[in-house]
PDB file of N, CA and C in Angstrom:
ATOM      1  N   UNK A   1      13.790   6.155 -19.034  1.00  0.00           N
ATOM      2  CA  UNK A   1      13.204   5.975 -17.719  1.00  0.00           C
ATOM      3  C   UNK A   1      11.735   5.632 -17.889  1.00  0.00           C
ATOM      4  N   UNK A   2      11.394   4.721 -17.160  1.00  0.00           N
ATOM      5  CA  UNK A   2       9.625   4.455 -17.070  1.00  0.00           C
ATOM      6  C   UNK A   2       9.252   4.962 -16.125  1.00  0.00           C
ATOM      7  N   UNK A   3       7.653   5.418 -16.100  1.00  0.00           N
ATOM      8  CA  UNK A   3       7.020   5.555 -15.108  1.00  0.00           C
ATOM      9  C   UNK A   3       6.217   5.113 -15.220  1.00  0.00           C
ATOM     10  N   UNK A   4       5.634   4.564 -13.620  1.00  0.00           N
ATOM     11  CA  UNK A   4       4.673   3.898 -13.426  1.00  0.00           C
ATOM     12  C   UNK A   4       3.422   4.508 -12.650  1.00  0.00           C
ATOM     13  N   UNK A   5       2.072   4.645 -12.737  1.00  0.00           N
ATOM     14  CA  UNK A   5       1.456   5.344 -12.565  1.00  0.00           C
ATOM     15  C   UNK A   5       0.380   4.466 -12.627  1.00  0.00           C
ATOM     16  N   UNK A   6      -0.108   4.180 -11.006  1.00  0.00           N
ATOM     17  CA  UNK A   6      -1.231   3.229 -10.528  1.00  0.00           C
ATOM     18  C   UNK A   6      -2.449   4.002 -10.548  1.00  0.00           C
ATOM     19  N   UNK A   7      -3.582   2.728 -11.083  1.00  0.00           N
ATOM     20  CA  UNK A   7      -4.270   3.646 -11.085  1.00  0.00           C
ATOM     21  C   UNK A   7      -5.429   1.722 -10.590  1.00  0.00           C
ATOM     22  N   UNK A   8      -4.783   0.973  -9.976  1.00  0.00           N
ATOM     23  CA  UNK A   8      -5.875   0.244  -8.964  1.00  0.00           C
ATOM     24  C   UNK A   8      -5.138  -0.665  -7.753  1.00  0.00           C
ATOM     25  N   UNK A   9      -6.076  -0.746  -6.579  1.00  0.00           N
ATOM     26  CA  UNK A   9      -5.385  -1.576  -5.900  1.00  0.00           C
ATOM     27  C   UNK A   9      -4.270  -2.318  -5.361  1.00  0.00           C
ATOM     28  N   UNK A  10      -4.680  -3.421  -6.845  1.00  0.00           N
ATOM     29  CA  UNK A  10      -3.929  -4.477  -6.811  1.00  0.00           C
ATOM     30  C   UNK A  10      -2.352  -3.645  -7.335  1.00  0.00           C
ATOM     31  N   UNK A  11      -2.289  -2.642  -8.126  1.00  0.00           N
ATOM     32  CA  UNK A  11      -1.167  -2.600  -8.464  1.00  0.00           C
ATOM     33  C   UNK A  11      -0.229  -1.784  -7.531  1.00  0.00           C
ATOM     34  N   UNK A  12      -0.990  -1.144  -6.332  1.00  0.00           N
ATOM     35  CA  UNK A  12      -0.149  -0.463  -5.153  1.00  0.00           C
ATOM     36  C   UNK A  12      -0.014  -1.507  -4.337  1.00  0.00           C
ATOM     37  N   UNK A  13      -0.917  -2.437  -4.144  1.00  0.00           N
ATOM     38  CA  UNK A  13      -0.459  -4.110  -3.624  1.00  0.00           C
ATOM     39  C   UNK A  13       0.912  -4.487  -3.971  1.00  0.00           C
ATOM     40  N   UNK A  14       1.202  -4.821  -5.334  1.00  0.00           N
ATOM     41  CA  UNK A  14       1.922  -5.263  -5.546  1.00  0.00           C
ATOM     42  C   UNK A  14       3.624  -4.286  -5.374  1.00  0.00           C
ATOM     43  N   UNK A  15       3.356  -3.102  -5.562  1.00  0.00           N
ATOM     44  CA  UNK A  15       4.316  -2.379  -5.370  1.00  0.00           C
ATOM     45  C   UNK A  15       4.558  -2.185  -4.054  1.00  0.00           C
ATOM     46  N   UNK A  16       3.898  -2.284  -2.752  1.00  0.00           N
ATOM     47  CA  UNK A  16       4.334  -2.537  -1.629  1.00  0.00           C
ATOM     48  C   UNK A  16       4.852  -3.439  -0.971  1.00  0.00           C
ATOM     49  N   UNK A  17       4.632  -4.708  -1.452  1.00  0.00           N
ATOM     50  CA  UNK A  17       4.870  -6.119  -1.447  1.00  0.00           C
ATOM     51  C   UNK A  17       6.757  -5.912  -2.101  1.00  0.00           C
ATOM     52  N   UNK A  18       6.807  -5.148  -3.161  1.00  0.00           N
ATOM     53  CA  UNK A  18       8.332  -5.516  -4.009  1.00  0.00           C
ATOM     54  C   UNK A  18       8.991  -3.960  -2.987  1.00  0.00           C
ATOM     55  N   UNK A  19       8.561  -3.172  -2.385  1.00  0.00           N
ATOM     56  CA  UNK A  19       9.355  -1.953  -1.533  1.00  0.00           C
ATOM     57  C   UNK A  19       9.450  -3.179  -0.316  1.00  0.00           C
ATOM     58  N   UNK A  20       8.629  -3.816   0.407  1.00  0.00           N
ATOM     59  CA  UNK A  20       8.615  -4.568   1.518  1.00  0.00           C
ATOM     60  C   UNK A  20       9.909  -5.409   1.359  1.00  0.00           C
ATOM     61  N   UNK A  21       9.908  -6.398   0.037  1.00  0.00           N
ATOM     62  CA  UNK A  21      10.962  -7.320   0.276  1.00  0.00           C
ATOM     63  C   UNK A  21      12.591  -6.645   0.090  1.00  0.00           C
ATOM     64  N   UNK A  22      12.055  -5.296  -0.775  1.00  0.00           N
ATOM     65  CA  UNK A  22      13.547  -4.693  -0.964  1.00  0.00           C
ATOM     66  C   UNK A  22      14.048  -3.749   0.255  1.00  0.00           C
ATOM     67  N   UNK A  23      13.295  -4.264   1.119  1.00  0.00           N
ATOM     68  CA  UNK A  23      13.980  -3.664   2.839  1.00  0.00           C
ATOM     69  C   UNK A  23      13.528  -1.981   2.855  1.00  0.00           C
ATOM     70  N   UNK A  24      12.497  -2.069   2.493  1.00  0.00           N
ATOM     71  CA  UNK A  24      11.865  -0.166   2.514  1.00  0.00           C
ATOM     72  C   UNK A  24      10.405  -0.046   3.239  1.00  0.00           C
ATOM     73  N   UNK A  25      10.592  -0.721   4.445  1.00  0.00           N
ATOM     74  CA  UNK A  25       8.962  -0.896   4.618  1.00  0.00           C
ATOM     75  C   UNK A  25       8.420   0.306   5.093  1.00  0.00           C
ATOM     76  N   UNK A  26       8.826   1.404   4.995  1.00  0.00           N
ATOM     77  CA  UNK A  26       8.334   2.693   5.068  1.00  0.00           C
ATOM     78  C   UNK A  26       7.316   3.465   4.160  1.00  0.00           C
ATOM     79  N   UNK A  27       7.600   2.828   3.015  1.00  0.00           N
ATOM     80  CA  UNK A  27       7.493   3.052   1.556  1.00  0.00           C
ATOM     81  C   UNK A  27       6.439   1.987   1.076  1.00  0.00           C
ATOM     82  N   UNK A  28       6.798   0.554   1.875  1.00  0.00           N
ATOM     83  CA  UNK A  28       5.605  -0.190   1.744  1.00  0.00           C
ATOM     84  C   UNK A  28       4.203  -0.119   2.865  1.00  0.00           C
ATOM     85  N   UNK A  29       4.436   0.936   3.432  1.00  0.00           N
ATOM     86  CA  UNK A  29       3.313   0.431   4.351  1.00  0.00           C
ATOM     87  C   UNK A  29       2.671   1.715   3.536  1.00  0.00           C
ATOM     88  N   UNK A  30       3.015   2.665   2.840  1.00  0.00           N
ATOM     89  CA  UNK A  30       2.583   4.014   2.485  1.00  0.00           C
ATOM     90  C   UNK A  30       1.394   3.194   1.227  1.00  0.00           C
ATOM     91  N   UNK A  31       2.176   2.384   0.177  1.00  0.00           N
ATOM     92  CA  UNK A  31       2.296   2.069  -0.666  1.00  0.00           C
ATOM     93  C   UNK A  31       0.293   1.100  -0.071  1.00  0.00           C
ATOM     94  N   UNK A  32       0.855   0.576   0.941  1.00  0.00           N
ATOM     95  CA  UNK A  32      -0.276  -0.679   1.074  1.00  0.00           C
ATOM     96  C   UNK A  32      -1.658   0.384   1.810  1.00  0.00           C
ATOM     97  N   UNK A  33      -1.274   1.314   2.649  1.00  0.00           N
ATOM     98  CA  UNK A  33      -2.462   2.173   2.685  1.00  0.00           C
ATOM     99  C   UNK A  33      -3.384   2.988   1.756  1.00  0.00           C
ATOM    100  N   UNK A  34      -2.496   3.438   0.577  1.00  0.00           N
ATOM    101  CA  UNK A  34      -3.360   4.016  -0.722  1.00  0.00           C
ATOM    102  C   UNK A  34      -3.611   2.414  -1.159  1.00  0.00           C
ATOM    103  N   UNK A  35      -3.119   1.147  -1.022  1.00  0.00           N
ATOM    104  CA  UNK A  35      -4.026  -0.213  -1.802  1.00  0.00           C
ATOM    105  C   UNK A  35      -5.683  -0.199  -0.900  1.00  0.00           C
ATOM    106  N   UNK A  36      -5.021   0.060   0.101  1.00  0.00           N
ATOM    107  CA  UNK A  36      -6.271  -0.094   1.618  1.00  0.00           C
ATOM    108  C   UNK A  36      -7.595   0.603   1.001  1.00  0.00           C
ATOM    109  N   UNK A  37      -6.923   2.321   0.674  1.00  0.00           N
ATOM    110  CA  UNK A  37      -8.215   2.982   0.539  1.00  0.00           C
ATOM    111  C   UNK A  37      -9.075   3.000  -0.968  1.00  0.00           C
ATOM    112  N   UNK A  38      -8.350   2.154  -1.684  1.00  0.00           N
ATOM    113  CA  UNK A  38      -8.883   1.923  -3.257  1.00  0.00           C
ATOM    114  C   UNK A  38      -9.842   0.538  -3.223  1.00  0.00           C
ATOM    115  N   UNK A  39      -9.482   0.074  -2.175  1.00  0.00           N
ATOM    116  CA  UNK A  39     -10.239  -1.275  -2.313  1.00  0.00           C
ATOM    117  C   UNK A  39     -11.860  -1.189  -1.958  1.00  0.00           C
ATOM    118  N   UNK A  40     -12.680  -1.600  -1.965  1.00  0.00           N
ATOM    119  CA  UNK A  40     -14.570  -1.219  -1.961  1.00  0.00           C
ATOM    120  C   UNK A  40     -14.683  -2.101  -0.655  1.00  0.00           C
ATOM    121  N   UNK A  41     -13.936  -3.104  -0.478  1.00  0.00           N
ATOM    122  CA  UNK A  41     -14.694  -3.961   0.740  1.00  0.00           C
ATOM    123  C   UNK A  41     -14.116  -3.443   1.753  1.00  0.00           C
ATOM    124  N   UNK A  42     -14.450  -3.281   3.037  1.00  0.00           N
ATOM    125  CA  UNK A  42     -13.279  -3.444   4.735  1.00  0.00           C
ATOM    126  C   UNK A  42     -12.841  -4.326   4.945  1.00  0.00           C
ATOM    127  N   UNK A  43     -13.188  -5.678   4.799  1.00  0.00           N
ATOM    128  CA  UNK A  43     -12.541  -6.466   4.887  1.00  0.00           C
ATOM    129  C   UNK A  43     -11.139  -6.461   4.498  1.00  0.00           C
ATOM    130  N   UNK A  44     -11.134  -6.476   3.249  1.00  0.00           N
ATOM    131  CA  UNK A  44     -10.509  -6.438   2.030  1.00  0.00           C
ATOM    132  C   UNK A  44      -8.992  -5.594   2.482  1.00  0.00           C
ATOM    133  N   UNK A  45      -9.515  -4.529   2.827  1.00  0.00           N
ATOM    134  CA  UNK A  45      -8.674  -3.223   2.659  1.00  0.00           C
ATOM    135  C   UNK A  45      -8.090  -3.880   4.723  1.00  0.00           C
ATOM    136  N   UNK A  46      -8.708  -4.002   5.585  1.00  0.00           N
ATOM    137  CA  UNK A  46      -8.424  -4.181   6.689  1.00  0.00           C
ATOM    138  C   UNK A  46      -6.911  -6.020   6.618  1.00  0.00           C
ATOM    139  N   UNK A  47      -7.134  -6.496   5.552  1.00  0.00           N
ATOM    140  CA  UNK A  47      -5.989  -7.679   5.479  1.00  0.00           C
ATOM    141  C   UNK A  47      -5.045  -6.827   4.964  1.00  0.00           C
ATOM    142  N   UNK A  48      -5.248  -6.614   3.925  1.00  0.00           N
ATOM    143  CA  UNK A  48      -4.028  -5.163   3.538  1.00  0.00           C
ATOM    144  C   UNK A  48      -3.372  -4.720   4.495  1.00  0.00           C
ATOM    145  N   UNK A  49      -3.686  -3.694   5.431  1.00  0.00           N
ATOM    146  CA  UNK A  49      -3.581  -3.059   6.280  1.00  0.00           C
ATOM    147  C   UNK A  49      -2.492  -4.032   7.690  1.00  0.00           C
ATOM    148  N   UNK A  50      -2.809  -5.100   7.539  1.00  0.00           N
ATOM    149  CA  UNK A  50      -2.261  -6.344   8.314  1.00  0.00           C
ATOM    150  C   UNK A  50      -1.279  -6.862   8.092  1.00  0.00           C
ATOM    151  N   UNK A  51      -1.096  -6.959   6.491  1.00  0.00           N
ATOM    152  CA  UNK A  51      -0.219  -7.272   5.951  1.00  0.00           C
ATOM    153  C   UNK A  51       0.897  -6.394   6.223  1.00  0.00           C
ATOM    154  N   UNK A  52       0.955  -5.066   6.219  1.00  0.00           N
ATOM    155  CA  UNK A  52       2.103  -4.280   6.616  1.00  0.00           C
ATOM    156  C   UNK A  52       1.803  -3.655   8.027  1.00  0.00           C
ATOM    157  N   UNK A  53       1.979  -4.231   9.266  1.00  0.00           N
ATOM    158  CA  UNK A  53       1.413  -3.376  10.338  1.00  0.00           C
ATOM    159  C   UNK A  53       2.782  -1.793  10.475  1.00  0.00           C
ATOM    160  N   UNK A  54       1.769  -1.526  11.561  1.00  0.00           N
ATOM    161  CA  UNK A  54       2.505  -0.413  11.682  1.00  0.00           C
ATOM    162  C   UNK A  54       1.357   0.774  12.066  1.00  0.00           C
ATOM    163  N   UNK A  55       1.250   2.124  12.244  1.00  0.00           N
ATOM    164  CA  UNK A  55       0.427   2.999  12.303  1.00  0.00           C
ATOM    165  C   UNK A  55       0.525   3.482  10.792  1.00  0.00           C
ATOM    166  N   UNK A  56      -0.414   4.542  10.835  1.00  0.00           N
ATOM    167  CA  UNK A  56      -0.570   5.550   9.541  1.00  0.00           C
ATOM    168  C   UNK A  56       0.729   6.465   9.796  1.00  0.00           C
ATOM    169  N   UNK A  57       0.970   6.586   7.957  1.00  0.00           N
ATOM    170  CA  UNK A  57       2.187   7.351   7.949  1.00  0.00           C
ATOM    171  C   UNK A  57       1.302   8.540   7.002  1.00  0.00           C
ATOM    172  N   UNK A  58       0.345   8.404   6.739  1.00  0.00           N
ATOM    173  CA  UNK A  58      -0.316   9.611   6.174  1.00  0.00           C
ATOM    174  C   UNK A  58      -0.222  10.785   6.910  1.00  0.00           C
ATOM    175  N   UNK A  59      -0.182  11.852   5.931  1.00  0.00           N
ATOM    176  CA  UNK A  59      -1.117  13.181   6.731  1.00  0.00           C
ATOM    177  C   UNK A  59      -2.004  13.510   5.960  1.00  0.00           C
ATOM    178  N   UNK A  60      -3.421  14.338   7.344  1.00  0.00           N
ATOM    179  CA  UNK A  60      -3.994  14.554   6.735  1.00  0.00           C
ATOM    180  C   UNK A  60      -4.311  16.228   6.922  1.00  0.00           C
ATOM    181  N   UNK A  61      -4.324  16.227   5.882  1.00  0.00           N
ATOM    182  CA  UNK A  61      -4.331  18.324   5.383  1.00  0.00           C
ATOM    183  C   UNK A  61      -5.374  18.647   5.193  1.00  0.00           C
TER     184      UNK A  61
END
């Protein structure tokens, strides 16, 4: 078994993008909000965020 264990951006980008097309967009919008909050620009992180609409599925504790 592999594990995969992100540790920038682009690579929770990309893993939301491959949950998105494999019909889990629950998982991708989770996936594209930790890309959102790793990214340095707003911009940046606000196209992200677009890319999977939806509200926040976070909690916060």
């Amino acid at each position: 078994m592999t594990t995969n264990t992100f540790t920038r951006a682009a690579e929770y980008l990309d893993a939301a993008r491959e949950m998105a097309d494999s019909g889990r967009p629950t998982l991708a919008r989770l996936l594209a909000e930790e890309a959102s909050a790793r990214t340095a620009s707003p911009e940046d992180a606000a196209r992200i965020l677009a890319e999977f609409p939806g509200g926040t599925l976070r909690s916060e504790d």
